[in-house]
C-alpha atoms as a PDB file:
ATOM      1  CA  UNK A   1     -55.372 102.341 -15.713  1.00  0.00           C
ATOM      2  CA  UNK A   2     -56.608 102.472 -11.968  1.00  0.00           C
ATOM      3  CA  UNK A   3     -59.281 100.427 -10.499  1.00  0.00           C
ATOM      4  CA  UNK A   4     -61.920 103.413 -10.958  1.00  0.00           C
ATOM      5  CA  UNK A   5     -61.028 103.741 -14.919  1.00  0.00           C
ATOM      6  CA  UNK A   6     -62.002  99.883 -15.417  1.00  0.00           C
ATOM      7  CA  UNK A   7     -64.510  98.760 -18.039  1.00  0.00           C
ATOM      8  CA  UNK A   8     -67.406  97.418 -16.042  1.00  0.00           C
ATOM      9  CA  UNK A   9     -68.528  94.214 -16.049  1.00  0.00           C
ATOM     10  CA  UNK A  10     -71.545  93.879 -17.831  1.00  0.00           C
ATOM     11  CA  UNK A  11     -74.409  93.390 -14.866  1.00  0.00           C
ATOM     12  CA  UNK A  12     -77.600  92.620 -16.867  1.00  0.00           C
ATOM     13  CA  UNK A  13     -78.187  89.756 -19.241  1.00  0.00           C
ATOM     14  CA  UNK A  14     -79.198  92.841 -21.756  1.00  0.00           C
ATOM     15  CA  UNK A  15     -75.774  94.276 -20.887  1.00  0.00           C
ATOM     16  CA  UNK A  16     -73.953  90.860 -21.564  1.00  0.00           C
ATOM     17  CA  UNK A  17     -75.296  90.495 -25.371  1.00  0.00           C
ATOM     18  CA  UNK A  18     -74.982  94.012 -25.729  1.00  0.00           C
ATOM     19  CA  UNK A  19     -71.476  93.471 -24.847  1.00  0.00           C
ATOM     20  CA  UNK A  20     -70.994  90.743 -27.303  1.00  0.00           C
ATOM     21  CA  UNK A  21     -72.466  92.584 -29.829  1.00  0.00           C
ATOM     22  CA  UNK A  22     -69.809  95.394 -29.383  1.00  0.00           C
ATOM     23  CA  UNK A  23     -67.554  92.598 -30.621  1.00  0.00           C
ATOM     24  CA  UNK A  24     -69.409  91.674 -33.460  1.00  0.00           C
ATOM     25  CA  UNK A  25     -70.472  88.251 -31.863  1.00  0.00           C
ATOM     26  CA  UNK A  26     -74.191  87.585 -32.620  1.00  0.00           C
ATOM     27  CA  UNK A  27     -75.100  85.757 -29.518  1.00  0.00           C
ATOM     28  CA  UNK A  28     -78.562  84.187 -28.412  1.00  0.00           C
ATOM     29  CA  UNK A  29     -79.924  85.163 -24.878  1.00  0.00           C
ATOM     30  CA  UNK A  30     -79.011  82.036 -23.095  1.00  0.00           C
ATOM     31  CA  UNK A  31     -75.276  82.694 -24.295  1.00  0.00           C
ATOM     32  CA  UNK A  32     -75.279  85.456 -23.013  1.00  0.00           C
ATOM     33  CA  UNK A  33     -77.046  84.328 -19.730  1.00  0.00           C
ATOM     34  CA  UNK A  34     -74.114  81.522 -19.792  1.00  0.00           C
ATOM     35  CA  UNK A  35     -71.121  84.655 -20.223  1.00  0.00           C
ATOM     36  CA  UNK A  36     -72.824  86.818 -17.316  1.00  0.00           C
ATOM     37  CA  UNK A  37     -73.039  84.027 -14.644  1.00  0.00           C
ATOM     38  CA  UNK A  38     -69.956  83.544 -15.326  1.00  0.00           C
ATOM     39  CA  UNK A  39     -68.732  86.604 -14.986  1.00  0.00           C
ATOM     40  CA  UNK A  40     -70.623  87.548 -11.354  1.00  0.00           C
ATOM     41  CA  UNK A  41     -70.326  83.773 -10.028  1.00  0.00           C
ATOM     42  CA  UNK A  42     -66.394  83.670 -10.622  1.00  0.00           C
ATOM     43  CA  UNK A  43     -66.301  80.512 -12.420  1.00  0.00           C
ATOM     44  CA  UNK A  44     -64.551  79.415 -15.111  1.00  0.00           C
ATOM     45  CA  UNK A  45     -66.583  79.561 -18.877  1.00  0.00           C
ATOM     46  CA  UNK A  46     -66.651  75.820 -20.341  1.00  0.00           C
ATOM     47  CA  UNK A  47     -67.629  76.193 -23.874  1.00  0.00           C
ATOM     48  CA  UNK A  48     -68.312  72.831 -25.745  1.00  0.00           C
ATOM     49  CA  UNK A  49     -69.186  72.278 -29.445  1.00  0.00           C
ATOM     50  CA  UNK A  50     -68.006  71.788 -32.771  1.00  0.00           C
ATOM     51  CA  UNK A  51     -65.058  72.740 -34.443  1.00  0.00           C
ATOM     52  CA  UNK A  52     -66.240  76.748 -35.903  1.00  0.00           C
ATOM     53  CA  UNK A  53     -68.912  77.511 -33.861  1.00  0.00           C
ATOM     54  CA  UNK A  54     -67.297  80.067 -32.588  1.00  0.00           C
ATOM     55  CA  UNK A  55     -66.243  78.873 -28.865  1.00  0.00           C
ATOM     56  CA  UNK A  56     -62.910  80.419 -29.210  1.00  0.00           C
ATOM     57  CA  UNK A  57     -63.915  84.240 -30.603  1.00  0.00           C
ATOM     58  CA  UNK A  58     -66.067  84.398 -27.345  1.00  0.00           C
ATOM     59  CA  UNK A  59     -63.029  84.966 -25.324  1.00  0.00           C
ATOM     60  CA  UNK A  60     -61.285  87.354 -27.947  1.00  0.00           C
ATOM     61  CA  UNK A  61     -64.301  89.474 -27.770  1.00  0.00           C
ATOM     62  CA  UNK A  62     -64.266  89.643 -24.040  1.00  0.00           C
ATOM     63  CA  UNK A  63     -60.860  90.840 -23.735  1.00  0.00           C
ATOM     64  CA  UNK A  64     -61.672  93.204 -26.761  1.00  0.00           C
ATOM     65  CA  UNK A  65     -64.643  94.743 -24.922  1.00  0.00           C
ATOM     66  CA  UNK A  66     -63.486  94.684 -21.368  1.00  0.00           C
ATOM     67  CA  UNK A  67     -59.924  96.092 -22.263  1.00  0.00           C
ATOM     68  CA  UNK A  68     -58.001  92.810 -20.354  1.00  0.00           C
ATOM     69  CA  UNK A  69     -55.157  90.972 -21.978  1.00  0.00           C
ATOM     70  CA  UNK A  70     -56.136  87.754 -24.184  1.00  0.00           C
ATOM     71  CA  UNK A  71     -53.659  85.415 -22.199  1.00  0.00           C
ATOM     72  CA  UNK A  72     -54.464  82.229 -24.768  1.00  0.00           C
ATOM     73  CA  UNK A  73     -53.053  78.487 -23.625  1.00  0.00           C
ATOM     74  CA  UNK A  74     -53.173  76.179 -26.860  1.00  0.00           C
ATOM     75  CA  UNK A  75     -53.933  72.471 -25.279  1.00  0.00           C
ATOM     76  CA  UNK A  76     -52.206  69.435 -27.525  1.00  0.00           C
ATOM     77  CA  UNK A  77     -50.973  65.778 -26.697  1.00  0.00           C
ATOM     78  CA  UNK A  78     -48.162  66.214 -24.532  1.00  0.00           C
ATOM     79  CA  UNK A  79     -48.654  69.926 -22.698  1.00  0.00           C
ATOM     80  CA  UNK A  80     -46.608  69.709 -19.857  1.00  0.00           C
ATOM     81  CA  UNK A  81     -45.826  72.049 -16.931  1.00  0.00           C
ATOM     82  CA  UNK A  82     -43.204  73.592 -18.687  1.00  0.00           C
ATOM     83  CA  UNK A  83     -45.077  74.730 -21.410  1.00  0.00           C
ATOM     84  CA  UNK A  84     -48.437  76.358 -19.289  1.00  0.00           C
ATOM     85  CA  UNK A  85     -46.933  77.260 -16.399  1.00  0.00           C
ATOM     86  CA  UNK A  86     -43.226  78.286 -15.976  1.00  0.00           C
ATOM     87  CA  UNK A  87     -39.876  76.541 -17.047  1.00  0.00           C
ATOM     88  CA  UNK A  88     -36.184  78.114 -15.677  1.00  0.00           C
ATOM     89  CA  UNK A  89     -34.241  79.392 -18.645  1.00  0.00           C
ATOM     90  CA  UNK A  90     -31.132  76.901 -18.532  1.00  0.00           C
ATOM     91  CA  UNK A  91     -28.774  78.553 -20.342  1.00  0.00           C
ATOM     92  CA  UNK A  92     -28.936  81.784 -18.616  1.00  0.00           C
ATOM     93  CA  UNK A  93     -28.456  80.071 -15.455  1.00  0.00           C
ATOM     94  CA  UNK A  94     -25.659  78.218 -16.856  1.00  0.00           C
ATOM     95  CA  UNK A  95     -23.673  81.320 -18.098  1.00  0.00           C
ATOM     96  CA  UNK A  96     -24.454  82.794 -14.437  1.00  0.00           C
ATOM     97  CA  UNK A  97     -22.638  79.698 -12.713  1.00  0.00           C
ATOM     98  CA  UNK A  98     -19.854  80.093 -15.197  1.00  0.00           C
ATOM     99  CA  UNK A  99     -19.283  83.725 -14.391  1.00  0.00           C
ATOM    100  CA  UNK A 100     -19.947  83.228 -10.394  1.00  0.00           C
ATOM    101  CA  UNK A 101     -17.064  80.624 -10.554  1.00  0.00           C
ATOM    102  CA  UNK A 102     -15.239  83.072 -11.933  1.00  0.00           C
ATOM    103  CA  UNK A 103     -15.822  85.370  -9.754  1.00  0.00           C
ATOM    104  CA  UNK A 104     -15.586  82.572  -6.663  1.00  0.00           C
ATOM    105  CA  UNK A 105     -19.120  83.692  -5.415  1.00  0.00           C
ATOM    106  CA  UNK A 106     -20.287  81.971  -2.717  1.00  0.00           C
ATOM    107  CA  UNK A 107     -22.319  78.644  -3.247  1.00  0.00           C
ATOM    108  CA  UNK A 108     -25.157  79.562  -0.884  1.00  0.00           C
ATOM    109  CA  UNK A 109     -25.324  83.568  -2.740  1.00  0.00           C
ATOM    110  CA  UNK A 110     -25.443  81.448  -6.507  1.00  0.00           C
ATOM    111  CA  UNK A 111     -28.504  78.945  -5.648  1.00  0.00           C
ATOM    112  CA  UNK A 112     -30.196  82.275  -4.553  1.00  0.00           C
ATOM    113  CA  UNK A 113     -29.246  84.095  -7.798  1.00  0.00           C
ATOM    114  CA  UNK A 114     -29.983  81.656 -10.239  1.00  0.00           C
ATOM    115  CA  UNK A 115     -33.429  80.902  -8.618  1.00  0.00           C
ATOM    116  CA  UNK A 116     -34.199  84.205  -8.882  1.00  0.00           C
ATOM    117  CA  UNK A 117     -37.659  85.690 -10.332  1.00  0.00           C
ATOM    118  CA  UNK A 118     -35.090  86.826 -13.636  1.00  0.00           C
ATOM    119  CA  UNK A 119     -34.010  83.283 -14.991  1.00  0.00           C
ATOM    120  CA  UNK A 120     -38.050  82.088 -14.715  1.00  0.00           C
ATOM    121  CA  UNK A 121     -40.042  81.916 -17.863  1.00  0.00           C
ATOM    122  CA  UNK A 122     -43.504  82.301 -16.990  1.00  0.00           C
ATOM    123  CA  UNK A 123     -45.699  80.553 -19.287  1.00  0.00           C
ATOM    124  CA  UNK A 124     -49.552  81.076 -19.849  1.00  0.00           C
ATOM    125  CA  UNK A 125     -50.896  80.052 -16.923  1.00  0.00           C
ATOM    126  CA  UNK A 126     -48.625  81.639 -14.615  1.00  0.00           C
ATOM    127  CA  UNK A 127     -48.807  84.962 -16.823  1.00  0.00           C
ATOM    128  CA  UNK A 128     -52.855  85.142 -15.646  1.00  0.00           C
ATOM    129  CA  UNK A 129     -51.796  85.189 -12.304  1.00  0.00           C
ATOM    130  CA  UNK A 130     -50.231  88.010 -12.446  1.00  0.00           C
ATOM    131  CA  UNK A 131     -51.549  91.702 -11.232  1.00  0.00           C
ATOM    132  CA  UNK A 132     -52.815  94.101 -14.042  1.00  0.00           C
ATOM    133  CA  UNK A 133     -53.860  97.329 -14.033  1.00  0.00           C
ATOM    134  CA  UNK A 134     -56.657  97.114 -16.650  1.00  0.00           C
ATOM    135  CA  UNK A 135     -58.048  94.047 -14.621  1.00  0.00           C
ATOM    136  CA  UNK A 136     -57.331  90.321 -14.407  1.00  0.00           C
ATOM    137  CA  UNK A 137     -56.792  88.788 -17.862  1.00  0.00           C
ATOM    138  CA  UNK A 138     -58.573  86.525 -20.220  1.00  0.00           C
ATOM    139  CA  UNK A 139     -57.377  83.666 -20.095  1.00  0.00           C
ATOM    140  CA  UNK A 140     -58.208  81.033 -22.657  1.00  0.00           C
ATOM    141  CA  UNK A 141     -57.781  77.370 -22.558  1.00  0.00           C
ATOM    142  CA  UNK A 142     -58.595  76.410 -26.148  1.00  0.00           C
ATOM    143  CA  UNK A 143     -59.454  72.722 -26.976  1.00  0.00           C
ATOM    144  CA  UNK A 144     -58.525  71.077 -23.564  1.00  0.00           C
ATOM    145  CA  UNK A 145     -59.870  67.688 -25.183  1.00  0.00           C
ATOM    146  CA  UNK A 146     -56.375  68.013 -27.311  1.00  0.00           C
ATOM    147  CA  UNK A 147     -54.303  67.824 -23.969  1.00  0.00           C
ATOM    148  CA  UNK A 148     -53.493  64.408 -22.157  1.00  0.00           C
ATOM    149  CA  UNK A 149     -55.796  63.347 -18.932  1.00  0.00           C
ATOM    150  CA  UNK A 150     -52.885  63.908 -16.699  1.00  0.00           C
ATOM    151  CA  UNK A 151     -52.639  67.954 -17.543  1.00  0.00           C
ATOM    152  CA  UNK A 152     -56.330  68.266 -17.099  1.00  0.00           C
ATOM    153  CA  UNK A 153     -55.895  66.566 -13.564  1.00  0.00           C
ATOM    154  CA  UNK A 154     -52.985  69.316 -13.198  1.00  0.00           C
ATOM    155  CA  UNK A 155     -55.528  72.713 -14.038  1.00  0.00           C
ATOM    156  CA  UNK A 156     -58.117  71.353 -12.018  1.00  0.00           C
ATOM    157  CA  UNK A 157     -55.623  72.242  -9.197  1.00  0.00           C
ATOM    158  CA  UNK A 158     -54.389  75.179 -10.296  1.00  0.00           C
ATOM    159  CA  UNK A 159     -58.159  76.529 -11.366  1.00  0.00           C
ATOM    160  CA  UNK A 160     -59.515  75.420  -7.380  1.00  0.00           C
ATOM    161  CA  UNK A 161     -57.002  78.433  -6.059  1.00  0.00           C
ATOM    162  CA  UNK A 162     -55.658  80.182  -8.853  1.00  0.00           C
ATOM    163  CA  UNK A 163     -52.373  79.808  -7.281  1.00  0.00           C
ATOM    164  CA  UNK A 164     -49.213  78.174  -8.708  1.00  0.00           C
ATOM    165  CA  UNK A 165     -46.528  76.437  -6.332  1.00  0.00           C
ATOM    166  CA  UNK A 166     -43.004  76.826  -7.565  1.00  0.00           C
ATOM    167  CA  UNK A 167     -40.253  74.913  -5.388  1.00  0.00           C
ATOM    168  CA  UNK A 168     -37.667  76.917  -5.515  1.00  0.00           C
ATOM    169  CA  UNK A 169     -39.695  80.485  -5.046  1.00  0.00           C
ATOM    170  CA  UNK A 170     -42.689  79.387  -3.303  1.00  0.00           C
ATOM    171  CA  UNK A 171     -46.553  79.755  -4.179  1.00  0.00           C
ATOM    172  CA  UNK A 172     -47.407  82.525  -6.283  1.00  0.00           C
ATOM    173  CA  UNK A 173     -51.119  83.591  -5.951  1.00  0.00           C
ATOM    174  CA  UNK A 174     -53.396  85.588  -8.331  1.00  0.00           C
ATOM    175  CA  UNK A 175     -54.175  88.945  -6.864  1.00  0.00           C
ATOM    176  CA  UNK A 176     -57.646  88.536  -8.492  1.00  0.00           C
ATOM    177  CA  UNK A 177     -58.672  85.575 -10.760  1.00  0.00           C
ATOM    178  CA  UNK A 178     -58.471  85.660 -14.093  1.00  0.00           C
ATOM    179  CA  UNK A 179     -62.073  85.273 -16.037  1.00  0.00           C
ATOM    180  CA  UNK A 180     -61.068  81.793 -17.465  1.00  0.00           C
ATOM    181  CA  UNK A 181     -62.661  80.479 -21.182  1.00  0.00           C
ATOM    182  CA  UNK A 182     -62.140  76.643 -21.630  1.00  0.00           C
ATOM    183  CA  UNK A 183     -63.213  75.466 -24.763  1.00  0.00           C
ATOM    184  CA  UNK A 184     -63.429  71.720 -26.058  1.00  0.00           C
ATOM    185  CA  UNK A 185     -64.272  70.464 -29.388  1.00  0.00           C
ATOM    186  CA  UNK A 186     -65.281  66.925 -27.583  1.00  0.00           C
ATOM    187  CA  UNK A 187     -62.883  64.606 -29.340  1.00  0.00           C
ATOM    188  CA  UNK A 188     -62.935  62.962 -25.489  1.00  0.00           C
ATOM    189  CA  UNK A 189     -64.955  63.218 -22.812  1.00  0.00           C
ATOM    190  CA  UNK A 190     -63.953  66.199 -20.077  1.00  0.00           C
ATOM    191  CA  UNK A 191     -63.555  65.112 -16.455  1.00  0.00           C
ATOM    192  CA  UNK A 192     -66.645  65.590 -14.206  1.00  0.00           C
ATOM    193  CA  UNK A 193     -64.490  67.037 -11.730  1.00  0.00           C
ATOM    194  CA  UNK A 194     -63.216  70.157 -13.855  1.00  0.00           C
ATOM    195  CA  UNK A 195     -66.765  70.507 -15.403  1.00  0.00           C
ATOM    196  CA  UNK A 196     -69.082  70.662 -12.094  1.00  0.00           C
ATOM    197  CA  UNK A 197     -65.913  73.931 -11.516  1.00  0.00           C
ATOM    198  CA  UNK A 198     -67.268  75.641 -14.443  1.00  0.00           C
ATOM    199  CA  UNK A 199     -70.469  76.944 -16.144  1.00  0.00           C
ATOM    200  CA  UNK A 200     -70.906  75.252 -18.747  1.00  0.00           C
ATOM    201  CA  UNK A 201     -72.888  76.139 -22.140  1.00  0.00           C
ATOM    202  CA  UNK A 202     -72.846  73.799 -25.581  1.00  0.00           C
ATOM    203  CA  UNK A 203     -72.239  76.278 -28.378  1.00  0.00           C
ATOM    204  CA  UNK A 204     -74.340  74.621 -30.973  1.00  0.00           C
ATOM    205  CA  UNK A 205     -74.433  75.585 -34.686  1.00  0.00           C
ATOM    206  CA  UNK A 206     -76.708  79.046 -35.230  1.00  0.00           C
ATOM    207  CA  UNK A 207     -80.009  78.518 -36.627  1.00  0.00           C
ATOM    208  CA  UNK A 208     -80.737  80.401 -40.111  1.00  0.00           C
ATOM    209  CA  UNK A 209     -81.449  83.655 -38.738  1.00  0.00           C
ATOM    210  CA  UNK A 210     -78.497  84.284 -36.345  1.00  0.00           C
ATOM    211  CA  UNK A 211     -76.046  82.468 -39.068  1.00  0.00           C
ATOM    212  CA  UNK A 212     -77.027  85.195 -41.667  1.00  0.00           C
ATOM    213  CA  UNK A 213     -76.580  88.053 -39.311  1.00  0.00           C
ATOM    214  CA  UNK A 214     -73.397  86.694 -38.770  1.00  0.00           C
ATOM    215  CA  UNK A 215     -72.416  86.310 -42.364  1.00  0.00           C
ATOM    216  CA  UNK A 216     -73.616  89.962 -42.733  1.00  0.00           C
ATOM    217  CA  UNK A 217     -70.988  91.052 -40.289  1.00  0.00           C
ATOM    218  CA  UNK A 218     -68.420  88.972 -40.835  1.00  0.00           C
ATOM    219  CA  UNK A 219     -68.564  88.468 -44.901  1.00  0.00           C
ATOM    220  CA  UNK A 220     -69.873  92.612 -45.933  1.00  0.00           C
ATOM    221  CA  UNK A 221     -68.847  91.853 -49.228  1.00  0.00           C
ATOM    222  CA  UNK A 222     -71.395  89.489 -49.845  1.00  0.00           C
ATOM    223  CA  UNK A 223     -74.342  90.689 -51.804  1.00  0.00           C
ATOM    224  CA  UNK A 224     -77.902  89.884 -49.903  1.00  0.00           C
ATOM    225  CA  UNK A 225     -79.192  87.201 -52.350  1.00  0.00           C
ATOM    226  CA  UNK A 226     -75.852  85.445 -51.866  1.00  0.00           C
ATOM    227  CA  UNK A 227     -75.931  85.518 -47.754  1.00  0.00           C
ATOM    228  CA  UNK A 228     -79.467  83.557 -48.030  1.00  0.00           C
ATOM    229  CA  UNK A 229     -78.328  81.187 -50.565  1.00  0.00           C
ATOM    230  CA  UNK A 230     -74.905  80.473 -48.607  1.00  0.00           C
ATOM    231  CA  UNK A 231     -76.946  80.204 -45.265  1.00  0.00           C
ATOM    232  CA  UNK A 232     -79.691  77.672 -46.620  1.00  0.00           C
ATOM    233  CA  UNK A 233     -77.263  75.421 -48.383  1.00  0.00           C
ATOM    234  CA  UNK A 234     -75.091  75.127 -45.327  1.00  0.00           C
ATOM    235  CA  UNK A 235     -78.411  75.126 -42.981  1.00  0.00           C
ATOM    236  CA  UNK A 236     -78.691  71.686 -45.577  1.00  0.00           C
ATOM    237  CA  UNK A 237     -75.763  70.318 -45.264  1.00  0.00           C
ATOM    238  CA  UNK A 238     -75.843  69.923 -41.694  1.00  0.00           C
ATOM    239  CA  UNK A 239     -78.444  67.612 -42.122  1.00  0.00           C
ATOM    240  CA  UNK A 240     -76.167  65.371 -44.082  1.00  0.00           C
ATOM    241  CA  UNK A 241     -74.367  62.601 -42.927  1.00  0.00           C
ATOM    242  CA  UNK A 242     -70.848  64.063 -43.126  1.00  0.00           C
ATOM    243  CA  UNK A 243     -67.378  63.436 -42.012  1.00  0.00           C
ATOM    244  CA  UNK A 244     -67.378  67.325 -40.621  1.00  0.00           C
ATOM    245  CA  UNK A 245     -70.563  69.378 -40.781  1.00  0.00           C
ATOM    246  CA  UNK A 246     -69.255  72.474 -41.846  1.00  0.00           C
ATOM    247  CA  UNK A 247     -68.969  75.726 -38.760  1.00  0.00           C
ATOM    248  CA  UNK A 248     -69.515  79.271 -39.061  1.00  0.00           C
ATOM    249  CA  UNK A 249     -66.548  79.763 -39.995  1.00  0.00           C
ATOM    250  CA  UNK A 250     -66.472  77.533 -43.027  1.00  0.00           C
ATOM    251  CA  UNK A 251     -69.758  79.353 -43.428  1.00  0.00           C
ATOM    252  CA  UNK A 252     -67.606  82.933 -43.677  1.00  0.00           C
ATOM    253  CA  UNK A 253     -64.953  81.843 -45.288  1.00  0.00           C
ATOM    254  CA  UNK A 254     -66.943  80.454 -48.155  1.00  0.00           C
ATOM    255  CA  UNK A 255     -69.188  83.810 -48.587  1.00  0.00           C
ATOM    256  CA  UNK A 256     -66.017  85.238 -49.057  1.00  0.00           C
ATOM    257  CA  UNK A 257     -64.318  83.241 -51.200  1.00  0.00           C
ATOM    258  CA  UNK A 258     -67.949  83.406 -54.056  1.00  0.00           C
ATOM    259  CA  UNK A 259     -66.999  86.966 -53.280  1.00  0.00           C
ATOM    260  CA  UNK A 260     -63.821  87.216 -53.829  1.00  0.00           C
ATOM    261  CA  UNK A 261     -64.464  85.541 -57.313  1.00  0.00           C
ATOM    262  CA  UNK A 262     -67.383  88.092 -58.147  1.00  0.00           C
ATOM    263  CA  UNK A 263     -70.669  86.036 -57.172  1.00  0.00           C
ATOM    264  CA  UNK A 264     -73.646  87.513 -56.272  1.00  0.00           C
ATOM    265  CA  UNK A 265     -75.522  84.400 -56.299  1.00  0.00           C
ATOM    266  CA  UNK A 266     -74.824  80.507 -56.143  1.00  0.00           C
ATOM    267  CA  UNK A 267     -74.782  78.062 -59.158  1.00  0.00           C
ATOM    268  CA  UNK A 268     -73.903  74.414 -59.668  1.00  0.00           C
ATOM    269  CA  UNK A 269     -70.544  74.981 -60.954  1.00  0.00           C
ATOM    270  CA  UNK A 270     -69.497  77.922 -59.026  1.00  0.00           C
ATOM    271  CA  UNK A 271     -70.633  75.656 -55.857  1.00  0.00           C
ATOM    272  CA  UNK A 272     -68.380  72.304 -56.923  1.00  0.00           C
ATOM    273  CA  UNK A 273     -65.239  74.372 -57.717  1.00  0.00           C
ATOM    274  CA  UNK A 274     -65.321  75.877 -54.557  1.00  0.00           C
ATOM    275  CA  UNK A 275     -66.588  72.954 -51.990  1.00  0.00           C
ATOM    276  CA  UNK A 276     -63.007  73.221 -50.866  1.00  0.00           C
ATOM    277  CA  UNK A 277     -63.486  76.288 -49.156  1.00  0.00           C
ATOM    278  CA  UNK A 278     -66.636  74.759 -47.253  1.00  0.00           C
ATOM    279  CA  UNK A 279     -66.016  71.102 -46.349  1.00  0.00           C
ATOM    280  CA  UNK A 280     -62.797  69.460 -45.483  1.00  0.00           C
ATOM    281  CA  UNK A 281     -62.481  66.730 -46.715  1.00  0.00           C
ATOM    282  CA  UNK A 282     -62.406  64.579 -50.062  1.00  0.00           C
ATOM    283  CA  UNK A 283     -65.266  61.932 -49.254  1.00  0.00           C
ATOM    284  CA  UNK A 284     -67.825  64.535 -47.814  1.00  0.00           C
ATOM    285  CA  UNK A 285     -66.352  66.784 -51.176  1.00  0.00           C
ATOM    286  CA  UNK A 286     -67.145  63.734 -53.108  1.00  0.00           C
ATOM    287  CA  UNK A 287     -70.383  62.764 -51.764  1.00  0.00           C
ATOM    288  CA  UNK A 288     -71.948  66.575 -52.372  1.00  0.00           C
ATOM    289  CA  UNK A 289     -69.954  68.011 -55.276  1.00  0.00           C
ATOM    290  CA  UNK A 290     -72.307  67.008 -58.820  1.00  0.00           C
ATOM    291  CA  UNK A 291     -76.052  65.813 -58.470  1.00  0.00           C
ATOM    292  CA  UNK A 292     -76.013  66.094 -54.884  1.00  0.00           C
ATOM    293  CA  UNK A 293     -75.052  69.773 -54.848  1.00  0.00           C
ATOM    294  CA  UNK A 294     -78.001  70.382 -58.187  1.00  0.00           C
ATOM    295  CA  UNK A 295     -80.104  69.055 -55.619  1.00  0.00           C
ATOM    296  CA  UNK A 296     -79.804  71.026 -52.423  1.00  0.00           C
ATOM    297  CA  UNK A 297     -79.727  74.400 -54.785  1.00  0.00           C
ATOM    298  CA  UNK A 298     -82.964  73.460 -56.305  1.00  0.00           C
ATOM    299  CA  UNK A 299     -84.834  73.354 -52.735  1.00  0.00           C
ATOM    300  CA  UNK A 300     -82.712  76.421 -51.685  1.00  0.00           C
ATOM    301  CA  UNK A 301     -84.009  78.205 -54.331  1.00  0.00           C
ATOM    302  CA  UNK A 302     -87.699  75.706 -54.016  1.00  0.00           C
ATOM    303  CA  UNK A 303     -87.598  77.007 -49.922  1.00  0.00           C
ATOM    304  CA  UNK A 304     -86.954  81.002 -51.023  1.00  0.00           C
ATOM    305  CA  UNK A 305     -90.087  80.966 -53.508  1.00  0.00           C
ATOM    306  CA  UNK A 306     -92.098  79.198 -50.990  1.00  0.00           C
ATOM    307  CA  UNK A 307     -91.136  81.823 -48.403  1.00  0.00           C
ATOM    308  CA  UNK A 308     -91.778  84.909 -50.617  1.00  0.00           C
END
């Protein structure tokens, strides 16, 4: 795929949700604002929110639409260099130093060989900087709160030039940037530094309206009555004092569970038995499963009267 056989970028804010809604992402206008200005002003995408909110799918749709490879780094305590960027492969480069002694190759000809760009294993962050065809990748940088202070210090140099430097090869430079997605969940507090780099846009939870469009995409099975009960009595719970508010996805994968198991609409006991597949854990299961859960059904069903 040259240049000329690209998918375009979208260019309107109308062209950015219409994008997203190629992917099946319901997105509100200022979203989609956020995922256009990002796109024309070459800056990285900082997505903040909740755990299932849907932060991450943003990216996946992006690639999905625009035809670019979904390059995806997965940030935990202790990401090093070695396992974003590039590490040499050891044992390959051993075996080669066996075989040149073999061989008596000269010393200055093996430091050359085994340094080579075949005994590097490039690692997701190295990988975006590479040239593609289709256009420069995706690349995602899911839940950078997980990762240690001192990596974060490390990509806000590597995201200022989009260039990697590599002693024994040199600096490697993207062609053309990649279109970067960070996402945090907020478990700490993001640098300044790497934030006032990127656009930034807190993905908060969906209001009724956008949550059941969702569910209607996302959960098909799910018969109409049972979207709008789903919707209100996790619209509810989020104004609970919970452990975890439940996301949209808990919010999916619930509508498809009372699916799975035949329900067209929600009762007491169906609701209690499966809590599991909503909420995470035991005390906020304990604290809604019985009178609780009665409770927020009655003014589900109180709210849907009122409404008609």
């Amino acid at each position: 795929m040259d240049t000329a056989t690209r998918r375009p970028l979208p260019a309107t804010v109308e062209d950015a949700v219409a994008l997203l809604e190629a992917g099946d992402y319901v997105a509100d206008r200022s979203l989609a604002t956020a995922v256009l200005l990002s796109l024309k002003l070459h800056r990285p995408l900082f997505l903040e929110g909740e755990a299932g909110v849907g932060k991450t799918e943003i990216a996946k749709v992006l690639a999905a639409a625009l035809g670019r490879r979904l390059i995806r780094l997965q940030c935990y305590e202790g990401l090093d260099v070695s396992a974003a960027v590039y590490e040499w492969n050891y044992p390959r480069q051993m075996l080669e130093i066996r075989l040149a002694e073999a061989t008596k190759a000269s010393r200055e000809t093996l430091e050359t060989e085994i340094f080579s760009d075949r005994f590097l294993t490039r690692r997701p962050l190295l990988q975006a900087l590479e040239p593609d065809p289709a256009g420069a990748p995706i690349l995602l940088i899911d839940e950078l709160d997980r990762a240690d202070e001192p990596f974060e210090a490390f990509l806000l140099e590597v995201l200022a030039d989009f260039q990697v430097t590599i002693p024994e090869l040199g600096t490697i430079r993207a062609p053309e940037p990649p279109i970067v997605v960070i996402t945090s969940n907020r478990t700490r507090e993001i640098h300044d530094a790497l934030k006032r780099r990127c656009f930034y846009y807190w993905v908060d939870y969906p209001k009724a309206d956008r949550e059941l469009a969702i569910l209607k995409l996302k959960a098909p099975g799910a018969s109409a009555q049972l979207a709008r009960e789903v919707v209100a009595f996790v619209q509810k719970l989020r104004g609970m004092e919970l452990y975890k508010l439940p996301g949209v996805a808990e919010t999916i994968d619930w509508a498809n569970a009372l699916t799975a198991i035949n329900k067209t609409v929600l009762d007491p006991a169906t609701i209690n038995d499966t809590l599991g597949a909503l909420l995470k854990y035991q005390d906020d299961i304990g604290r809604v499963r019985g009178a609780e859960s009665e409770r927020l059904l009655a003014e589900v069903r109180a709210d849907a009267a009122a409404a008609r």
